[in-house]
Protein backbone atom coordinates (compact mmCIF):
# COMPACT_ATOMS: atom_id res chain seq x y z
CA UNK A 1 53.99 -24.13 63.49
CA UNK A 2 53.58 -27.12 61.12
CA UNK A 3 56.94 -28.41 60.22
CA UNK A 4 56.34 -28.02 56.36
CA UNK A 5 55.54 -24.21 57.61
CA UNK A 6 58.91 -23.96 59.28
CA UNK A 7 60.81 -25.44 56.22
CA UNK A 8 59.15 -23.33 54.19
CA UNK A 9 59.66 -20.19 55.75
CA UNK A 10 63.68 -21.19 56.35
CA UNK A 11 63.74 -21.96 52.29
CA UNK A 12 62.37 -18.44 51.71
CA UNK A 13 64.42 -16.84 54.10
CA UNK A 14 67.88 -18.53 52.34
CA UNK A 15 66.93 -17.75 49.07
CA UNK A 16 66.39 -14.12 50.20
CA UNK A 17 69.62 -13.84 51.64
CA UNK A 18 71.06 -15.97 48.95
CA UNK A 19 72.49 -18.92 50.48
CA UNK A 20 70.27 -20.60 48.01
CA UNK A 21 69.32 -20.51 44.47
CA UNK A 22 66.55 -22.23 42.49
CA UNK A 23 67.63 -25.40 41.26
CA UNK A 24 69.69 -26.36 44.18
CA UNK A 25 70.17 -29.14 45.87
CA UNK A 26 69.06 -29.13 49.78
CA UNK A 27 70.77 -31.21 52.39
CA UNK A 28 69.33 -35.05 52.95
CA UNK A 29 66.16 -35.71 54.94
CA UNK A 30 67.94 -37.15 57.73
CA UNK A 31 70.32 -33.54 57.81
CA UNK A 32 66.84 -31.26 57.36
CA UNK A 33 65.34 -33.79 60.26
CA UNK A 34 68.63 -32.45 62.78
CA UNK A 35 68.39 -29.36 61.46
CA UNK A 36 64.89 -28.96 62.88
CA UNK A 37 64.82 -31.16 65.33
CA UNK A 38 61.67 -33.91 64.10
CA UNK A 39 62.54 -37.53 63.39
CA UNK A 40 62.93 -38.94 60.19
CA UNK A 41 59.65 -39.67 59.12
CA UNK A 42 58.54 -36.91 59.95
CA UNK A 43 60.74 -34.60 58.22
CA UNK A 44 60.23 -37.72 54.86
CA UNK A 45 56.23 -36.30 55.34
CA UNK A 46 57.60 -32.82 55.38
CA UNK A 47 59.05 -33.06 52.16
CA UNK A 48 56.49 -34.70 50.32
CA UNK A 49 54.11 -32.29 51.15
CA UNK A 50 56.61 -29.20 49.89
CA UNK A 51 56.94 -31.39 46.58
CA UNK A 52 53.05 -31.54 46.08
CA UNK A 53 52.95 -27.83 46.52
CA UNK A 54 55.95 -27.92 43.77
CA UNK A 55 58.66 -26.01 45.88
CA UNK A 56 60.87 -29.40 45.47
CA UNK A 57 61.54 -32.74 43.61
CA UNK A 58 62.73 -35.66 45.77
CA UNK A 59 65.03 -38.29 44.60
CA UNK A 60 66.68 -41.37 45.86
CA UNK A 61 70.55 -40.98 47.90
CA UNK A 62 72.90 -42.94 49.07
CA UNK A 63 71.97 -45.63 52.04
CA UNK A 64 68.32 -44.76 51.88
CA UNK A 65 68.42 -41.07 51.87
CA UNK A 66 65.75 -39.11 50.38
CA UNK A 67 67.67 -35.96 48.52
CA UNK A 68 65.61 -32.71 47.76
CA UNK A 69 66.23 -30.44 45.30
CA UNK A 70 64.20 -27.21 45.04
CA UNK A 71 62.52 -26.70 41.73
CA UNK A 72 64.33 -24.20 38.99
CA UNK A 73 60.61 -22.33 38.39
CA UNK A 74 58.32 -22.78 41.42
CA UNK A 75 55.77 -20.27 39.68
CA UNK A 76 54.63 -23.50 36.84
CA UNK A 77 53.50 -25.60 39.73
CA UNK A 78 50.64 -23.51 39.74
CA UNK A 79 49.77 -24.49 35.96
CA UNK A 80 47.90 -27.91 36.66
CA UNK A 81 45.66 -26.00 38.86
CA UNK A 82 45.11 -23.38 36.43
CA UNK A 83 44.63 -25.38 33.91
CA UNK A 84 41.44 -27.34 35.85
CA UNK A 85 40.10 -23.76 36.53
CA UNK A 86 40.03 -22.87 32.99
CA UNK A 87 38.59 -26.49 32.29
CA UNK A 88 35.30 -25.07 34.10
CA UNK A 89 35.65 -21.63 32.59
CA UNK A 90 32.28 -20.61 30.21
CA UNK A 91 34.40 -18.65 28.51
CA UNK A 92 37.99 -20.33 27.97
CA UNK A 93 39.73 -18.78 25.31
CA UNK A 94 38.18 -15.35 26.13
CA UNK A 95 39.73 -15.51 29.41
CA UNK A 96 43.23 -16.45 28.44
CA UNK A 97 43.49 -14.53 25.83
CA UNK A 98 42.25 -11.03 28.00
CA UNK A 99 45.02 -12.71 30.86
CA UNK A 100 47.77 -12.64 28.29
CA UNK A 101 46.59 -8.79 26.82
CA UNK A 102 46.67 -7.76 30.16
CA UNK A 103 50.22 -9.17 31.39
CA UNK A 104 52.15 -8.82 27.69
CA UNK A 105 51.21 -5.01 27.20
CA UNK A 106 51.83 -4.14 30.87
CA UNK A 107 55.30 -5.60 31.13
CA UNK A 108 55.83 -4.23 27.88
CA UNK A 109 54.76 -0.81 28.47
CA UNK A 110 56.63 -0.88 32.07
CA UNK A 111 59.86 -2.57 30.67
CA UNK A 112 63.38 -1.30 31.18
CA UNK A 113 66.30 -1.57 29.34
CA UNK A 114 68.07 -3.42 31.81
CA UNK A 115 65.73 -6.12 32.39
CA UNK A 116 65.11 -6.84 28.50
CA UNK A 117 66.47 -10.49 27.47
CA UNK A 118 67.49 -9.77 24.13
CA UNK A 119 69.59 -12.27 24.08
CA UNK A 120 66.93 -14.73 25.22
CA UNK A 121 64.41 -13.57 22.90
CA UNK A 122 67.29 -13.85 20.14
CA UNK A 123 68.42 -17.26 20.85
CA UNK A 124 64.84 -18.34 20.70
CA UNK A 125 63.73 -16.65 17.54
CA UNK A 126 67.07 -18.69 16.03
CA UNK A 127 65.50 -21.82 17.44
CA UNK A 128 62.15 -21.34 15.57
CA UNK A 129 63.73 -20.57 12.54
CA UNK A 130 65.19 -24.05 12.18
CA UNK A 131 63.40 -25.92 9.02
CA UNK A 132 63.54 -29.45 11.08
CA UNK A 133 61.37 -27.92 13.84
CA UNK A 134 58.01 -29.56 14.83
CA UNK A 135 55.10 -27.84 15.72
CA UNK A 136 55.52 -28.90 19.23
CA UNK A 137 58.89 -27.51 19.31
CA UNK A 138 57.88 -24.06 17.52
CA UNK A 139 54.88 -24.11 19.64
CA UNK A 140 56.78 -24.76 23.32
CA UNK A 141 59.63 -22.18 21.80
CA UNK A 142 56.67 -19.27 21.20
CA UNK A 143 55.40 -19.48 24.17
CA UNK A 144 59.07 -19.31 26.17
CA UNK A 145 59.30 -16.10 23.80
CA UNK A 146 56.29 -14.62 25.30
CA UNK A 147 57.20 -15.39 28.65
CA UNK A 148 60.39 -13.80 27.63
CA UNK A 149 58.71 -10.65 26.65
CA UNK A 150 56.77 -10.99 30.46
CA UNK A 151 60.20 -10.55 31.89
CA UNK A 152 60.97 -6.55 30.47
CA UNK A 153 59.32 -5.17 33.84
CA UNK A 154 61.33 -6.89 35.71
CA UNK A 155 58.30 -8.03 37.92
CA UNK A 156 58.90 -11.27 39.20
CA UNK A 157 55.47 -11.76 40.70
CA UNK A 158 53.93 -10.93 36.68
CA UNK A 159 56.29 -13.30 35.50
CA UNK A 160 55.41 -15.88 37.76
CA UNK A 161 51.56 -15.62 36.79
CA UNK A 162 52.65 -15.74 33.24
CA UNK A 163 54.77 -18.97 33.60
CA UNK A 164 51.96 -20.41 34.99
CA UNK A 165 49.22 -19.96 32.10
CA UNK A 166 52.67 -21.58 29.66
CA UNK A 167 50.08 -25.09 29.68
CA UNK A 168 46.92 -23.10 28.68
CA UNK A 169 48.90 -20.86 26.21
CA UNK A 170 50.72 -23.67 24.59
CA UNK A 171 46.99 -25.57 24.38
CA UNK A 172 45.12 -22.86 23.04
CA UNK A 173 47.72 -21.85 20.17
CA UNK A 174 48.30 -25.34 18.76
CA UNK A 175 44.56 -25.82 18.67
CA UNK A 176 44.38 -22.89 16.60
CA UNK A 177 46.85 -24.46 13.97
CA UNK A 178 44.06 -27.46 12.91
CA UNK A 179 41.65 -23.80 11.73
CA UNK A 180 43.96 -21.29 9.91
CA UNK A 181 44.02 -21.91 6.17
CA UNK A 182 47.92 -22.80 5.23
CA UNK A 183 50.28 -23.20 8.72
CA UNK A 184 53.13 -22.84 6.86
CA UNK A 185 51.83 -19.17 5.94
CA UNK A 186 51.10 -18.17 9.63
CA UNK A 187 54.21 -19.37 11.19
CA UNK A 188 56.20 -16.99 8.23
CA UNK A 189 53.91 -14.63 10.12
CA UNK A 190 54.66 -15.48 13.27
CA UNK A 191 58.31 -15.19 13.04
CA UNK A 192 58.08 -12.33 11.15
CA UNK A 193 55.64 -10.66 14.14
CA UNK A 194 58.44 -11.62 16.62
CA UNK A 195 61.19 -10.00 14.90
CA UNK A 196 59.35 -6.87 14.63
CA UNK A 197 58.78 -7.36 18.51
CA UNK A 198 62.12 -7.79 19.24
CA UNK A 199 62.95 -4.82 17.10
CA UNK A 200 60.94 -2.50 18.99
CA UNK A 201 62.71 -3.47 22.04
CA UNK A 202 66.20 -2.68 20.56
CA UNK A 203 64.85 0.31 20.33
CA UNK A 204 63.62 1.28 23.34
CA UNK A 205 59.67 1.37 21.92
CA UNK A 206 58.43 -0.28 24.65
CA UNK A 207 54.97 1.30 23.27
CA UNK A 208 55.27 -0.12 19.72
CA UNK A 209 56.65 -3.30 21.18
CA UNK A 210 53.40 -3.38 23.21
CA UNK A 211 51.48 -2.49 20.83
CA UNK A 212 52.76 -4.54 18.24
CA UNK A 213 52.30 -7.57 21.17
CA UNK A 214 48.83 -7.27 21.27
CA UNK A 215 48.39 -7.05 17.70
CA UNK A 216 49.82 -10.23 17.62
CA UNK A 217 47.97 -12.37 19.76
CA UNK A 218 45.01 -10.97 18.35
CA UNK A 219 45.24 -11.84 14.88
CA UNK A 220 46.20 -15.30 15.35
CA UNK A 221 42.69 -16.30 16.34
CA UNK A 222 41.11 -13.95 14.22
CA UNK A 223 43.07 -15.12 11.59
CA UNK A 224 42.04 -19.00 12.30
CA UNK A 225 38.45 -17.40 12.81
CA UNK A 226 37.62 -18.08 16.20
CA UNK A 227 35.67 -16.07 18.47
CA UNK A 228 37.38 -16.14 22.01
CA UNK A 229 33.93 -14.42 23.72
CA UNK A 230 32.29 -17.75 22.10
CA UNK A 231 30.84 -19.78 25.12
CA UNK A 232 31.57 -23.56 25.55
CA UNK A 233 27.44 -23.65 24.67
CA UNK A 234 28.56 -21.61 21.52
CA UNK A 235 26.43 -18.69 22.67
CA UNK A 236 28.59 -14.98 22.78
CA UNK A 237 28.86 -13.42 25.99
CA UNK A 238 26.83 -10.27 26.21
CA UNK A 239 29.72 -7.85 26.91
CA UNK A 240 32.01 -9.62 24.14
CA UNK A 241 29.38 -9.16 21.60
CA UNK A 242 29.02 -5.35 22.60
CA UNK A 243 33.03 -4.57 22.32
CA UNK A 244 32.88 -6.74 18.99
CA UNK A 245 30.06 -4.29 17.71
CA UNK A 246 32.49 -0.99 18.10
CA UNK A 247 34.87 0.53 16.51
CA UNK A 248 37.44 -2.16 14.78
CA UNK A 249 39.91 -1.61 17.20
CA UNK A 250 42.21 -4.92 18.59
CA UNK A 251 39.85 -6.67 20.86
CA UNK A 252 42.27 -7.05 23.74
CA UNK A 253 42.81 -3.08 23.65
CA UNK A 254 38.50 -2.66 23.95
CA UNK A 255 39.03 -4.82 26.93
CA UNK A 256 41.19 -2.94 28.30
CA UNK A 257 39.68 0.77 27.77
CA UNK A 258 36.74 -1.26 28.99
CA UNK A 259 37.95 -2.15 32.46
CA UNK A 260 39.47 0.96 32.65
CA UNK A 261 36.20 3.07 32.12
């Protein structure tokens, strides 16, 4: 087995039996290189390769050491690659914005009361109701609230694929700020959409909550009027132009009776 392989499969079986925790740091390259028995340099190549994959960051120790530290959310390592995917999608916005129906209103519907941050989602619905807030700050703080709401089911694999659309999210929504008619108006609405959110899930309504989610996401580009089933040639797809034509359901809930039919 490659040594990367072997390192790999030692971190994942310490963090399953919890000798290790995300964040942490690991012992020196020239410890990991006894450890496993390679030299140095080899172990140095080791490591590099685990922080191009994202697992780790390396930084400089004492007398020339190289200390690793794994990374505190592996799961957004896999948002540059996403994010050249969707740069090659026809259909960009379509596709995020079905991803994000699909993942909100599932861990929504499937939450439990045990796994629902409230205070999470409460600390960060303070934070975007500061007046001195930018709209890179309010935008980076509404997307951690989504990913937020991702973490109800208590499905770590879900909220790993969610943390790692955060870039594309975060893209998409500010570019929709330059086409709705007063911002100041939508992010009122905004907050206001959250609250009701979070409401829900002091309830217990995980079905309002879900409902109310997808609601949400799709009236902020139907409020900025953009089409997400417009093509990058500005042509509709076929099948987006047939679920537009029905009944005026929430687009992301045709989707889903769609691909459920």
């Amino acid at each position: 087995m490659a040594t990367h392989r072997e390192v790999l499969q030692w971190l994942e079986n310490e963090l399953f039996d919890g000798n290790l925790v995300l964040g942490q740091q690991l012992p020196t390259d020239k410890d990991l290189a006894a450890i496993f028995r390679v030299s140095r340099n080899s172990m140095r190549e080791t490591l590099k390769v685990l922080e191009s994959q994202g697992i780790i960051k390396l930084f400089d120790g004492p007398h020339r050491s190289i200390l690793p530290i794994l990374v505190r959310e592996p799961a957004a390592s896999a948002g540059p690659a996403l994010q050249l995917h969707m740069a090659t999608s026809e259909y960009p916005l379509r596709d995020i914005v079905q991803a994000r129906m699909e993942l909100e209103s599932w861990s929504l519907e499937n939450a439990s009361e045990k796994h629902v941050p409230l205070a999470e989602l409460r600390a960060i619905m303070a934070e975007m109701d500061r007046d001195d807030l930018g709209l890179k700050q309010f935008h980076n703080l509404y997307v951690s609230f989504h990913i937020a709401l991702v973490k109800c089911s208590g499905n770590t694999a879900i909220t790993a694929l969610f943390t790692a659309l955060r870039d594309s999210v975060y893209e998409y929504t500010m570019a929709l700020v330059g086409h709705v008619p007063l911002w100041s108006t939508t992010s009122s609405r905004i907050r206001a959409e959250h609250r009701a959110i979070c409401s829900a899930l002091e309830a217990g309504d995980f079905q309002m909550a879900s409902r109310l989610t997808v609601e949400h996401i799709t009236y902020q580009y139907q409020e900025a009027g953009v089409d997400p089933d417009r093509g990058r040639n500005g042509e509709a797809d076929d099948q987006g132009d047939a679920a537009a034509s029905a009944e005026n359901a929430p687009v992301g809930l045709k989707g889903r009776r769609q691909a459920s039919a």
